[in-house]
Structures are given as C-alpha cells and as structure tokens.
PDB file of N, CA and C in Angstrom:
ATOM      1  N   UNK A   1      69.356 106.632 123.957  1.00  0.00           N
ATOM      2  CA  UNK A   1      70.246 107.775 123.972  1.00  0.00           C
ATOM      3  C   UNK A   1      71.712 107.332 123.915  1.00  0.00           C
ATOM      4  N   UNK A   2      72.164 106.150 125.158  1.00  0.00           N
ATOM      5  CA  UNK A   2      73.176 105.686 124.936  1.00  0.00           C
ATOM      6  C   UNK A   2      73.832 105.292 123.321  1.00  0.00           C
ATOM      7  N   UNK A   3      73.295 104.852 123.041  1.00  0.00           N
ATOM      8  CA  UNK A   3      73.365 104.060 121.878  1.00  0.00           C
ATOM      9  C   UNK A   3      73.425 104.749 120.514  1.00  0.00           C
ATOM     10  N   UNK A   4      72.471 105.986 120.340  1.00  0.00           N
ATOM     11  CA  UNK A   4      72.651 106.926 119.311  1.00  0.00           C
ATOM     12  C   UNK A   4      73.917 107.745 119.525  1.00  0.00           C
ATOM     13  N   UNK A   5      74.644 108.040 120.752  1.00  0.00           N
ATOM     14  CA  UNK A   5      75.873 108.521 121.193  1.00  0.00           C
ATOM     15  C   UNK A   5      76.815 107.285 120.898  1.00  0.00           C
ATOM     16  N   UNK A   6      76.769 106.091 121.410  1.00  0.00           N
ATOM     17  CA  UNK A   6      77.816 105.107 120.855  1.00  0.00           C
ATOM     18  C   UNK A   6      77.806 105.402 119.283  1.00  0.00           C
ATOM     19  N   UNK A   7      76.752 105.042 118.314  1.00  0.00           N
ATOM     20  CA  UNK A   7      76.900 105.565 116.774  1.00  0.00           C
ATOM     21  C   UNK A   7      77.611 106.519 116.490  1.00  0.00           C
ATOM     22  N   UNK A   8      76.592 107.422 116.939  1.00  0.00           N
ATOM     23  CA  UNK A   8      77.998 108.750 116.730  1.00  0.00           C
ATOM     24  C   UNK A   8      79.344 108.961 116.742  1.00  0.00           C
ATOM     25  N   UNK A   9      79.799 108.388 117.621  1.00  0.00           N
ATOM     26  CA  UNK A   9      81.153 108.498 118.207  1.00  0.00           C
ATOM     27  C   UNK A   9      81.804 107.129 117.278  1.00  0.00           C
ATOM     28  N   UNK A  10      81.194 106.323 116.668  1.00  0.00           N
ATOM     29  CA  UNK A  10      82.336 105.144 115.963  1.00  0.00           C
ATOM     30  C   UNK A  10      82.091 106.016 114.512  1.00  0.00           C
ATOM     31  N   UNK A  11      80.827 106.927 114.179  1.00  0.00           N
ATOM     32  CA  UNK A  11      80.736 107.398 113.058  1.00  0.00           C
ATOM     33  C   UNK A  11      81.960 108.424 112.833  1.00  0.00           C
ATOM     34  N   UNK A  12      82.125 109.510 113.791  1.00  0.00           N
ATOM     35  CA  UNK A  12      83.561 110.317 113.773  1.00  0.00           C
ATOM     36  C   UNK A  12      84.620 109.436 113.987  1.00  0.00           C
ATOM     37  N   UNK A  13      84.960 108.245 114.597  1.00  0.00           N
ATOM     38  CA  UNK A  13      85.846 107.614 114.635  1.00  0.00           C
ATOM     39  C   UNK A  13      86.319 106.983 113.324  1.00  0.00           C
ATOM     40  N   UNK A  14      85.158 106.665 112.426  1.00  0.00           N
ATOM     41  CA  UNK A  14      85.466 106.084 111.306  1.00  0.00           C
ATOM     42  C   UNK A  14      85.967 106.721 110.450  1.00  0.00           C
ATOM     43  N   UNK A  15      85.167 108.152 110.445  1.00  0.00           N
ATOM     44  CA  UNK A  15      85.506 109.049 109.366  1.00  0.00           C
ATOM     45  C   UNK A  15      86.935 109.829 110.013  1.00  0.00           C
ATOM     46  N   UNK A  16      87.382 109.861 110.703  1.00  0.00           N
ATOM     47  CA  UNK A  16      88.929 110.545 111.419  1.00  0.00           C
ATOM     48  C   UNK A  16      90.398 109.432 110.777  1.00  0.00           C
ATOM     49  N   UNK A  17      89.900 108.524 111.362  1.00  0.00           N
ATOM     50  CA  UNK A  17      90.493 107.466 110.321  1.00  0.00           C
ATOM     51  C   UNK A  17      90.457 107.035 108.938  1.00  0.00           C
ATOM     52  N   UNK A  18      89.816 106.937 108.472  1.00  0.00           N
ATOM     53  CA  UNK A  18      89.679 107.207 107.069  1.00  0.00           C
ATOM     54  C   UNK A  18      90.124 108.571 106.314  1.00  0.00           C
ATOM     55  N   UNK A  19      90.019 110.143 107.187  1.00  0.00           N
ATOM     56  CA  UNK A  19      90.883 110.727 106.992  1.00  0.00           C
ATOM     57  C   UNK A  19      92.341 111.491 106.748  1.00  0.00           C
ATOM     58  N   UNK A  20      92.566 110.293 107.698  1.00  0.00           N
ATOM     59  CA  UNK A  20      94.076 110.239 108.083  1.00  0.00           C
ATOM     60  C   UNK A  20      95.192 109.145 107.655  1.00  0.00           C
ATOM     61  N   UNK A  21      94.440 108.469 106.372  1.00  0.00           N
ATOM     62  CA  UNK A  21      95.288 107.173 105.441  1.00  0.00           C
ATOM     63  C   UNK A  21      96.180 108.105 104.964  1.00  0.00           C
ATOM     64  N   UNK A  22      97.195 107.480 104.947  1.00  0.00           N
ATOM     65  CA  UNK A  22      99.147 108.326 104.048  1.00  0.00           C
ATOM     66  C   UNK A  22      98.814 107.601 103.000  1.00  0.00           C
ATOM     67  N   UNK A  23      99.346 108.277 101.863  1.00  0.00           N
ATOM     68  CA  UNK A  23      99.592 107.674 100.372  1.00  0.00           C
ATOM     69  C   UNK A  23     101.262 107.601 100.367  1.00  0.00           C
ATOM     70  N   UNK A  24     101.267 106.587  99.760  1.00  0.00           N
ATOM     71  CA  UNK A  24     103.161 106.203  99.523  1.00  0.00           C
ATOM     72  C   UNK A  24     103.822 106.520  99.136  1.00  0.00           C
ATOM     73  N   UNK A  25     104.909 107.140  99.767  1.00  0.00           N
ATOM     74  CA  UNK A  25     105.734 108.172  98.743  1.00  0.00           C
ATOM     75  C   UNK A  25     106.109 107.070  97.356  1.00  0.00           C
ATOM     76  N   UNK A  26     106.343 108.181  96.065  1.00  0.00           N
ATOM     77  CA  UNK A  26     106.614 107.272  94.677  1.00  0.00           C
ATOM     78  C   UNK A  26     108.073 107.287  94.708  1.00  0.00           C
ATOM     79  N   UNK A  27     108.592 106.401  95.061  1.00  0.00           N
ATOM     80  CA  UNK A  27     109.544 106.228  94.808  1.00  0.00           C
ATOM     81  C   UNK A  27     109.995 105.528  93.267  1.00  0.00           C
ATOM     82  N   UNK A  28     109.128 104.891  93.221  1.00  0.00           N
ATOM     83  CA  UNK A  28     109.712 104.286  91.888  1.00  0.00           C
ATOM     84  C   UNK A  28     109.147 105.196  90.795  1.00  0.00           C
ATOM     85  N   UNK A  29     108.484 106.026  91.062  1.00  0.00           N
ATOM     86  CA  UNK A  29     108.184 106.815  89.817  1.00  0.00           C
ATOM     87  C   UNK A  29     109.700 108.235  89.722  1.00  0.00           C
ATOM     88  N   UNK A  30     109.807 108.219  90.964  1.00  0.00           N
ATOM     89  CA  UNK A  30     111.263 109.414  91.244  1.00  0.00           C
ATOM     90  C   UNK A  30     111.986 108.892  90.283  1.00  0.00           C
ATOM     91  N   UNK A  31     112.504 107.425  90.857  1.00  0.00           N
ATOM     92  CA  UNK A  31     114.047 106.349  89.972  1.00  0.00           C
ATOM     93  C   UNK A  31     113.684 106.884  88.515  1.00  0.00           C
ATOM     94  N   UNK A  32     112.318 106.306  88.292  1.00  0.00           N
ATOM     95  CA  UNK A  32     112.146 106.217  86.870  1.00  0.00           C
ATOM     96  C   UNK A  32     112.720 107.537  86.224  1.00  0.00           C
ATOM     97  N   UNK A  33     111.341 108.462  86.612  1.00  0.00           N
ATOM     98  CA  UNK A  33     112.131 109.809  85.985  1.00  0.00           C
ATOM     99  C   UNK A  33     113.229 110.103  85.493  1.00  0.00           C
ATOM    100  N   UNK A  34     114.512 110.504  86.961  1.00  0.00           N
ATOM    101  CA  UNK A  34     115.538 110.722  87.449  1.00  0.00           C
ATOM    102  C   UNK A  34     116.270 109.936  85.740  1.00  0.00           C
ATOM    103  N   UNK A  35     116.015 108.090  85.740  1.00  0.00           N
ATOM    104  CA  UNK A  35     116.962 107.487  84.866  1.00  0.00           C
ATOM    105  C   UNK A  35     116.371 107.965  83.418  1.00  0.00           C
ATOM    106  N   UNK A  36     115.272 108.820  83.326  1.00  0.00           N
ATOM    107  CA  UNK A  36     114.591 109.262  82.435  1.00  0.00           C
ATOM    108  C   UNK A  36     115.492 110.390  81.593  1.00  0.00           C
ATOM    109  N   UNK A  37     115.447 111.289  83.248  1.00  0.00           N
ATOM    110  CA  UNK A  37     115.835 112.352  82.919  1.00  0.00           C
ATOM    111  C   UNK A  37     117.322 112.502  82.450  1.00  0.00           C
ATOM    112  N   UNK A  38     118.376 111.768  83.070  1.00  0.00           N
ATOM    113  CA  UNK A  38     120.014 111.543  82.738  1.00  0.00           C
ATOM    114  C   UNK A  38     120.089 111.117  81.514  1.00  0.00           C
ATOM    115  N   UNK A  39     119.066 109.620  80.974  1.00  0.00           N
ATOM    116  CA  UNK A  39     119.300 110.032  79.577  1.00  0.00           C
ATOM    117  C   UNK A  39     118.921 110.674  78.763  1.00  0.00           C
ATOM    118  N   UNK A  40     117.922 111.386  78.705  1.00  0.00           N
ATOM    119  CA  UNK A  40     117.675 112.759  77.863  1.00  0.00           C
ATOM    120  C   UNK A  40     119.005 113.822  77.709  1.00  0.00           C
ATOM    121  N   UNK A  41     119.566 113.595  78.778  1.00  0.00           N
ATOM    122  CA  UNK A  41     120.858 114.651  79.305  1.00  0.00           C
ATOM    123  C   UNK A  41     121.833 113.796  78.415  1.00  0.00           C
ATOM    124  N   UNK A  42     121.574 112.850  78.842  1.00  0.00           N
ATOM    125  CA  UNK A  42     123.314 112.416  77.901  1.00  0.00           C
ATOM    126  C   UNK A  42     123.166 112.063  76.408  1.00  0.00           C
ATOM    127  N   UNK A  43     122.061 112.599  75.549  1.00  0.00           N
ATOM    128  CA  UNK A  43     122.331 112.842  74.169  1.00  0.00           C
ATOM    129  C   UNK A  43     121.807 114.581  74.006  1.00  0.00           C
ATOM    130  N   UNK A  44     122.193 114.869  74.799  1.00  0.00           N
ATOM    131  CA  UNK A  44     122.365 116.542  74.402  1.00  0.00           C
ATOM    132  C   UNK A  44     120.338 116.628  74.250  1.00  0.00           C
ATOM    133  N   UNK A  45     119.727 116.566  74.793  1.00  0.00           N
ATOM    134  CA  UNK A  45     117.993 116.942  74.854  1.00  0.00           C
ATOM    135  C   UNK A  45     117.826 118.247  74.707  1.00  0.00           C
ATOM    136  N   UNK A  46     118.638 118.753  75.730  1.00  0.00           N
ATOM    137  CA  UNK A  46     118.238 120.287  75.805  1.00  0.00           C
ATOM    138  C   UNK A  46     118.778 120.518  74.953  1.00  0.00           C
ATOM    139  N   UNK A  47     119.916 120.648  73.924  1.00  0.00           N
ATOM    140  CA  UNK A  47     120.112 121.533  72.809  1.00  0.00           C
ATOM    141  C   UNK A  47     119.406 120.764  71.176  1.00  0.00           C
ATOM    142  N   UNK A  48     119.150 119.732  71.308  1.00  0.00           N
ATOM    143  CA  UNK A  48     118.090 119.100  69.991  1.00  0.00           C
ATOM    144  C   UNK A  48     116.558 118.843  70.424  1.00  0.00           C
ATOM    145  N   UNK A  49     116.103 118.614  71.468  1.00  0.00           N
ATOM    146  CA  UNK A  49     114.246 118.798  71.543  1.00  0.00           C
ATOM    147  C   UNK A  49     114.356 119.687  72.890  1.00  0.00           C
ATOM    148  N   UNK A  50     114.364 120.858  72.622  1.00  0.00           N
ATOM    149  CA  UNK A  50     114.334 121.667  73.849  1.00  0.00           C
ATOM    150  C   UNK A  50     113.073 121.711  74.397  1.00  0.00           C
ATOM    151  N   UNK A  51     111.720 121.621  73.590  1.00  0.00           N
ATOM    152  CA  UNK A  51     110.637 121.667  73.810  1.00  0.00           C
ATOM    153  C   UNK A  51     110.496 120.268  75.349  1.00  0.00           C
ATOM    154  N   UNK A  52     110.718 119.165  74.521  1.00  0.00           N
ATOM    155  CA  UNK A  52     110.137 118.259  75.720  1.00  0.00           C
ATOM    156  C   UNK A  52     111.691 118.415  76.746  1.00  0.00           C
ATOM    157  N   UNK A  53     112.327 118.704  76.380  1.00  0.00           N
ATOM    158  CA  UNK A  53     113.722 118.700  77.396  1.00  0.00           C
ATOM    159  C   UNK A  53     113.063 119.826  78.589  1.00  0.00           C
ATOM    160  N   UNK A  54     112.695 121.025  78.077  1.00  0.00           N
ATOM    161  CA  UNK A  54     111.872 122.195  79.315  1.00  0.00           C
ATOM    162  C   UNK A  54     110.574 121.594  79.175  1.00  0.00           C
ATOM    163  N   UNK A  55     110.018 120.813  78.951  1.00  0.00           N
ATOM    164  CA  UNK A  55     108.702 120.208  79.761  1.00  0.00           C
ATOM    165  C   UNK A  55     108.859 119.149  80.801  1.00  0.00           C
ATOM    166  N   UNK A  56     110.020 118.412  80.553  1.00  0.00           N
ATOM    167  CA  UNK A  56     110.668 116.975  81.385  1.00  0.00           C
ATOM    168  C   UNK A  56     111.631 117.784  82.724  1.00  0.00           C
ATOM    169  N   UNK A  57     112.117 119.008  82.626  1.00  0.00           N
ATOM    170  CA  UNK A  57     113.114 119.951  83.571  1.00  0.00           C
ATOM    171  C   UNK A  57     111.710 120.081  84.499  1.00  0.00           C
ATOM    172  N   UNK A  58     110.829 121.127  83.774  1.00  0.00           N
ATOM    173  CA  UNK A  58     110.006 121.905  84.760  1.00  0.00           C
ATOM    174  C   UNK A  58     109.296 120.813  85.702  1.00  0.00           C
ATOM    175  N   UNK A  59     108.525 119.545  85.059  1.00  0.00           N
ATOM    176  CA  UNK A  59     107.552 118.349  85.424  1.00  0.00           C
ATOM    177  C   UNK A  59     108.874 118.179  86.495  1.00  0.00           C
ATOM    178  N   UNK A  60     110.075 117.688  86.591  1.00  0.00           N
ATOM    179  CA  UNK A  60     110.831 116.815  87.248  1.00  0.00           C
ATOM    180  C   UNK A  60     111.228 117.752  88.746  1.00  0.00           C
ATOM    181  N   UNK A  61     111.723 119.483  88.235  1.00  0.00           N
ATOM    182  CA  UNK A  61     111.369 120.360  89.548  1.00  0.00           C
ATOM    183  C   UNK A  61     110.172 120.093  90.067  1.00  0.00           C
ATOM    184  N   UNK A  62     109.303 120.329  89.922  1.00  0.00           N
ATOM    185  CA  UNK A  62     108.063 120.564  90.317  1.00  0.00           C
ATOM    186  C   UNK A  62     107.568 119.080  91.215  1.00  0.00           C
ATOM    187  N   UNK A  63     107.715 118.268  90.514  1.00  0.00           N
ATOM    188  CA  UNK A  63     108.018 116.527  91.656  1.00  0.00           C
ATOM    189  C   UNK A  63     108.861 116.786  92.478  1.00  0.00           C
ATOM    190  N   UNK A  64     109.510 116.973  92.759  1.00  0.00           N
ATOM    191  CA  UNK A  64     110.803 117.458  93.656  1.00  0.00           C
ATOM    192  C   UNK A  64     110.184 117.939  95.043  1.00  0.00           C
ATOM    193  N   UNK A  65     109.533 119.140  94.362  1.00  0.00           N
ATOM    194  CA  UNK A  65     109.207 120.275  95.223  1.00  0.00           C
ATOM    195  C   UNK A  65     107.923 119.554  96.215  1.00  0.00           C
ATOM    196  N   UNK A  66     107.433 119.452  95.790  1.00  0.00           N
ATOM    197  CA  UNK A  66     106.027 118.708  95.850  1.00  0.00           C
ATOM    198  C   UNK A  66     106.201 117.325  96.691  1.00  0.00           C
ATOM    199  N   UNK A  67     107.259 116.465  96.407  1.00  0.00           N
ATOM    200  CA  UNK A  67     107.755 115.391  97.479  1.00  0.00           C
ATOM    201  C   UNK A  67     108.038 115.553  98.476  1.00  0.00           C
ATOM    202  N   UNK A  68     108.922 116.789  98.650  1.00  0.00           N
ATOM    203  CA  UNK A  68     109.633 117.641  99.767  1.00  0.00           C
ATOM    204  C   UNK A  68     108.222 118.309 100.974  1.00  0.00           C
ATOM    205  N   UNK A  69     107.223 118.692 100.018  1.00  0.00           N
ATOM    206  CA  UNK A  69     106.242 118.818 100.892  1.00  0.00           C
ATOM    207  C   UNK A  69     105.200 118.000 101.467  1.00  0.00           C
ATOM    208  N   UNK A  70     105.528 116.738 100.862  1.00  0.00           N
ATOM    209  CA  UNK A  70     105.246 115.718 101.468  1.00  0.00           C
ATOM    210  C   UNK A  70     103.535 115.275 100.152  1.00  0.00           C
ATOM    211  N   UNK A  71     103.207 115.852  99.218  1.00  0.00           N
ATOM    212  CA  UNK A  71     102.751 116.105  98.439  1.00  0.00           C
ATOM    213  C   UNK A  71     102.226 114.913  97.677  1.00  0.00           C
ATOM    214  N   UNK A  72     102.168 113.725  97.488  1.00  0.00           N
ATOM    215  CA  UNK A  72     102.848 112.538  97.282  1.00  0.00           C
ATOM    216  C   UNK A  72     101.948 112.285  96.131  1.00  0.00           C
ATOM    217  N   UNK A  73     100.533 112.071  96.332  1.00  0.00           N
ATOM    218  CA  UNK A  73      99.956 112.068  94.757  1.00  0.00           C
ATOM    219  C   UNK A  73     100.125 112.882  93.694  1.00  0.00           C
ATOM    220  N   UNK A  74     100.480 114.240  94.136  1.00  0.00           N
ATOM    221  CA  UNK A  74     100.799 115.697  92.920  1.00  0.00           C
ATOM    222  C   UNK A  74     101.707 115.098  92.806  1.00  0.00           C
ATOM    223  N   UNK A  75     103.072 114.804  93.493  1.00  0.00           N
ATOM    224  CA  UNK A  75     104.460 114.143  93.193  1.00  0.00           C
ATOM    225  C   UNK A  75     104.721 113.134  92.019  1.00  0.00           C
ATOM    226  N   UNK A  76     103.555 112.043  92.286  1.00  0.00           N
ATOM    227  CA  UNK A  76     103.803 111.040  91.351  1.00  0.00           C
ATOM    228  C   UNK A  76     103.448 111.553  90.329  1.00  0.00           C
ATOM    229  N   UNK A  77     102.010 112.274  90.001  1.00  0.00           N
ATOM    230  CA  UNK A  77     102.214 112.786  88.796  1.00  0.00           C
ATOM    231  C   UNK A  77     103.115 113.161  87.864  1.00  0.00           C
ATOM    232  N   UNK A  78     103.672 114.380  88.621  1.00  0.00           N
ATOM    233  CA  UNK A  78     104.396 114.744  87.961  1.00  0.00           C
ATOM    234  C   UNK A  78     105.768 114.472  87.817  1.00  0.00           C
ATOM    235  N   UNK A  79     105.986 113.231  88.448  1.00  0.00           N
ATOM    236  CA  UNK A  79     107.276 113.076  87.963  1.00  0.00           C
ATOM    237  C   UNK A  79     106.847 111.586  86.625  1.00  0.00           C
ATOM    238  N   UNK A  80     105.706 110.949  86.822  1.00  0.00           N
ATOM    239  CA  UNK A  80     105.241 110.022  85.432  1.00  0.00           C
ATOM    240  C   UNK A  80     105.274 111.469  84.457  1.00  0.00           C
ATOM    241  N   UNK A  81     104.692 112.811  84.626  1.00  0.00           N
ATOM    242  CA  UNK A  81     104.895 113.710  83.459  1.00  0.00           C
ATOM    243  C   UNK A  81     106.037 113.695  82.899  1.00  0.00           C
ATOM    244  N   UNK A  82     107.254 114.275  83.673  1.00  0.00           N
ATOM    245  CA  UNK A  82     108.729 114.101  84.130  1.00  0.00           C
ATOM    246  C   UNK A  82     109.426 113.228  82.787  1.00  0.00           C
ATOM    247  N   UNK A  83     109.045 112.231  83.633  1.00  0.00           N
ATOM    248  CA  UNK A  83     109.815 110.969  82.653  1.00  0.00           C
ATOM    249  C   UNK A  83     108.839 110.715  81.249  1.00  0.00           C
ATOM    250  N   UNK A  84     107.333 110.777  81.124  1.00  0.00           N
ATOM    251  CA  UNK A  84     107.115 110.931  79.618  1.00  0.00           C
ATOM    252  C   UNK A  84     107.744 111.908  78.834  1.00  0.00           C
ATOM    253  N   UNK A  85     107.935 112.889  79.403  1.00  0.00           N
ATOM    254  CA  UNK A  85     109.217 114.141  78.337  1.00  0.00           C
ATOM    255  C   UNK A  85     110.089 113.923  78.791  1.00  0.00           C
ATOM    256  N   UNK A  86     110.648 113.186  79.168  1.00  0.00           N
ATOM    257  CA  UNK A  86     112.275 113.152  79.286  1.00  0.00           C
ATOM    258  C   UNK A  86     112.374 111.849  77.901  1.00  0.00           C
ATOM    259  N   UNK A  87     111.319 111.057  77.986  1.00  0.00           N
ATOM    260  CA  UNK A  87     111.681 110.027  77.099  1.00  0.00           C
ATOM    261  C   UNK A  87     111.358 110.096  75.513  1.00  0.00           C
ATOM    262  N   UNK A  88     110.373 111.352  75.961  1.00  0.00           N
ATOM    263  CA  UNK A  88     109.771 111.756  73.997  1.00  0.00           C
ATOM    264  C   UNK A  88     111.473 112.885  73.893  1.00  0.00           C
ATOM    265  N   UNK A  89     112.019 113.855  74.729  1.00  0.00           N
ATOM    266  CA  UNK A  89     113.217 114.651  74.457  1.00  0.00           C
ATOM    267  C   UNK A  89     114.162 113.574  73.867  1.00  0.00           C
ATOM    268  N   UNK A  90     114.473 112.616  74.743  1.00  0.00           N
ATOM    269  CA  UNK A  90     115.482 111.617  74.522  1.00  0.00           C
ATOM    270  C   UNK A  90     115.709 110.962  72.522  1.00  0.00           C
ATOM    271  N   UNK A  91     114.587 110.732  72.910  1.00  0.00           N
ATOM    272  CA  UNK A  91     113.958 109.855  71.406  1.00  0.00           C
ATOM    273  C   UNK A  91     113.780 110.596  70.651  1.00  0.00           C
ATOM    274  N   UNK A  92     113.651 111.684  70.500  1.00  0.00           N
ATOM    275  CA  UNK A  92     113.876 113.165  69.569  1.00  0.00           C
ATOM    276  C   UNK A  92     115.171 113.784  69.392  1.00  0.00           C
ATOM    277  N   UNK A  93     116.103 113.840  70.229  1.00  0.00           N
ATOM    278  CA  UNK A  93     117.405 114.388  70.152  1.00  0.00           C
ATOM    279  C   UNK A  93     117.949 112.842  69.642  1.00  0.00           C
ATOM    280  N   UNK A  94     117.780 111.658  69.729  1.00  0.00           N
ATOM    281  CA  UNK A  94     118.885 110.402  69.185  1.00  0.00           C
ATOM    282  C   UNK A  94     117.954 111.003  67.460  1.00  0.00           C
ATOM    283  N   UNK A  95     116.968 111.281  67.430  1.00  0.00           N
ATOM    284  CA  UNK A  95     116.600 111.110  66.106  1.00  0.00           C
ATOM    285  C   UNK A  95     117.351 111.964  65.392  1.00  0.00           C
ATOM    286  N   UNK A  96     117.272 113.661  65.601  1.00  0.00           N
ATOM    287  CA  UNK A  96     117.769 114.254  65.452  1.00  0.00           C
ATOM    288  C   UNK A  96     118.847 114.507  65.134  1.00  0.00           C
ATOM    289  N   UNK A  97     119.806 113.784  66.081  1.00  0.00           N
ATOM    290  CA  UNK A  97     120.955 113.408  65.896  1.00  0.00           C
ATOM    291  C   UNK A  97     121.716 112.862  64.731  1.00  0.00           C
ATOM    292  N   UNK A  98     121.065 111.171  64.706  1.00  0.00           N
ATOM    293  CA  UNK A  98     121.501 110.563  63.600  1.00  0.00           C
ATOM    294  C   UNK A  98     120.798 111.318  62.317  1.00  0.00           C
ATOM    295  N   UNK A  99     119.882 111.851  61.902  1.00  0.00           N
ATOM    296  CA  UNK A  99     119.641 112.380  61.107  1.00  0.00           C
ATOM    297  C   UNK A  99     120.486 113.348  60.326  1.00  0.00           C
ATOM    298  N   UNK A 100     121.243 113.859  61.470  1.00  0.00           N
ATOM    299  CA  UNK A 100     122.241 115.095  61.439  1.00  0.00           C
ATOM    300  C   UNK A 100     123.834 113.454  60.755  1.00  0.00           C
ATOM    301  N   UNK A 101     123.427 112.686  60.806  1.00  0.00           N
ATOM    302  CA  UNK A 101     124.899 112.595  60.732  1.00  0.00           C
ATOM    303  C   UNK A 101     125.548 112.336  61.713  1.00  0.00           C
ATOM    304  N   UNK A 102     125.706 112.621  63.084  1.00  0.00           N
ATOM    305  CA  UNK A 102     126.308 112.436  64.503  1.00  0.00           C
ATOM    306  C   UNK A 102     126.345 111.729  65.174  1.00  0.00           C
ATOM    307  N   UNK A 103     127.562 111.140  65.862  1.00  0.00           N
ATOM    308  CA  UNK A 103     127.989 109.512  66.097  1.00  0.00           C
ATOM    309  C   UNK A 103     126.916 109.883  67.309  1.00  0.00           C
ATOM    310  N   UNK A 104     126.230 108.208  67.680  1.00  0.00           N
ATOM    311  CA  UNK A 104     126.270 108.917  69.370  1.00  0.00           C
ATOM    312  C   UNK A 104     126.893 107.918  70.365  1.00  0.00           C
TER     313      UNK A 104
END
C-alpha cells in the first residue's frame, strides 16, 4: 500500500513538473524582426510592396502582443513570420524601386 502511494505521489510529482517547464522568451527572433522590420521602413515598403509590408506590420503587432502576455512560443512565431515579410517587403520595394529609376 505504502509503496503504490509512494508511486503515485512521484507520478504527480513528475508530471507537475514537467508541467511547469518556461519556454524562453525569443529574444533574438524580436532583434531580428524589429532590424527586419526598420529596413523594410527605410526603403519606403509600405508605399511599394504594401502587401508583405501589412503582412510583416500585422505578424510584428501580433508578436508584441503575445510576448507581453507572456505567450512565448506564439511570439516566436510570429515574429520569424514578422521578419520573413518584412524581408520579402524590403526586397520588393529596393526592386521596385530601382526598376522605377530611384536612387536609393
């Protein structure tokens, strides 16, 4: 009896702990973004690929929000979403750009 009660009790012990592992906030996926997102911004994104410029805005709120709630795997997602459209906007507005003719 003892003994099926000792089991028990390291069995909830194991599984309480194992419930209660933290995942790491992403920080380096934030940086990334973030330096993702400024340069998309500084060749004009939103007015030449608006498409991935409001897919890289909404992904990069939405990480934000989601960090703040402590959220941390949805977070990283979406801020790796984040920074893949910030970097297809980026690379679409320089194209765009020079295509147009326009120093950058």
């Amino acid at each position: 009896m003892i003994k099926k009660l000792f089991l028990f009790l390291i069995s909830v012990f194991s599984f309480l702990t194992i419930g209660c592992q933290t995942v790491e906030p992403p920080l380096e996926e934030w940086v990334l973004a973030r330096a993702a997102y400024e340069a998309a911004r500084s060749v004009q994104a939103a007015k030449y690929s608006p498409g991935f410029w409001h897919q890289a805005e909404e992904s990069y709120k939405k990480a934000r929000i989601l960090y703040k709630e402590e959220s941390f795997e949805e977070a990283k997602a979406e801020f790796i979403a984040a920074r893949r459209a910030a970097e297809k906007a980026e690379n679409s507005a320089r194209l765009k750009r020079q295509q147009s003719g326009e120093v950058l």
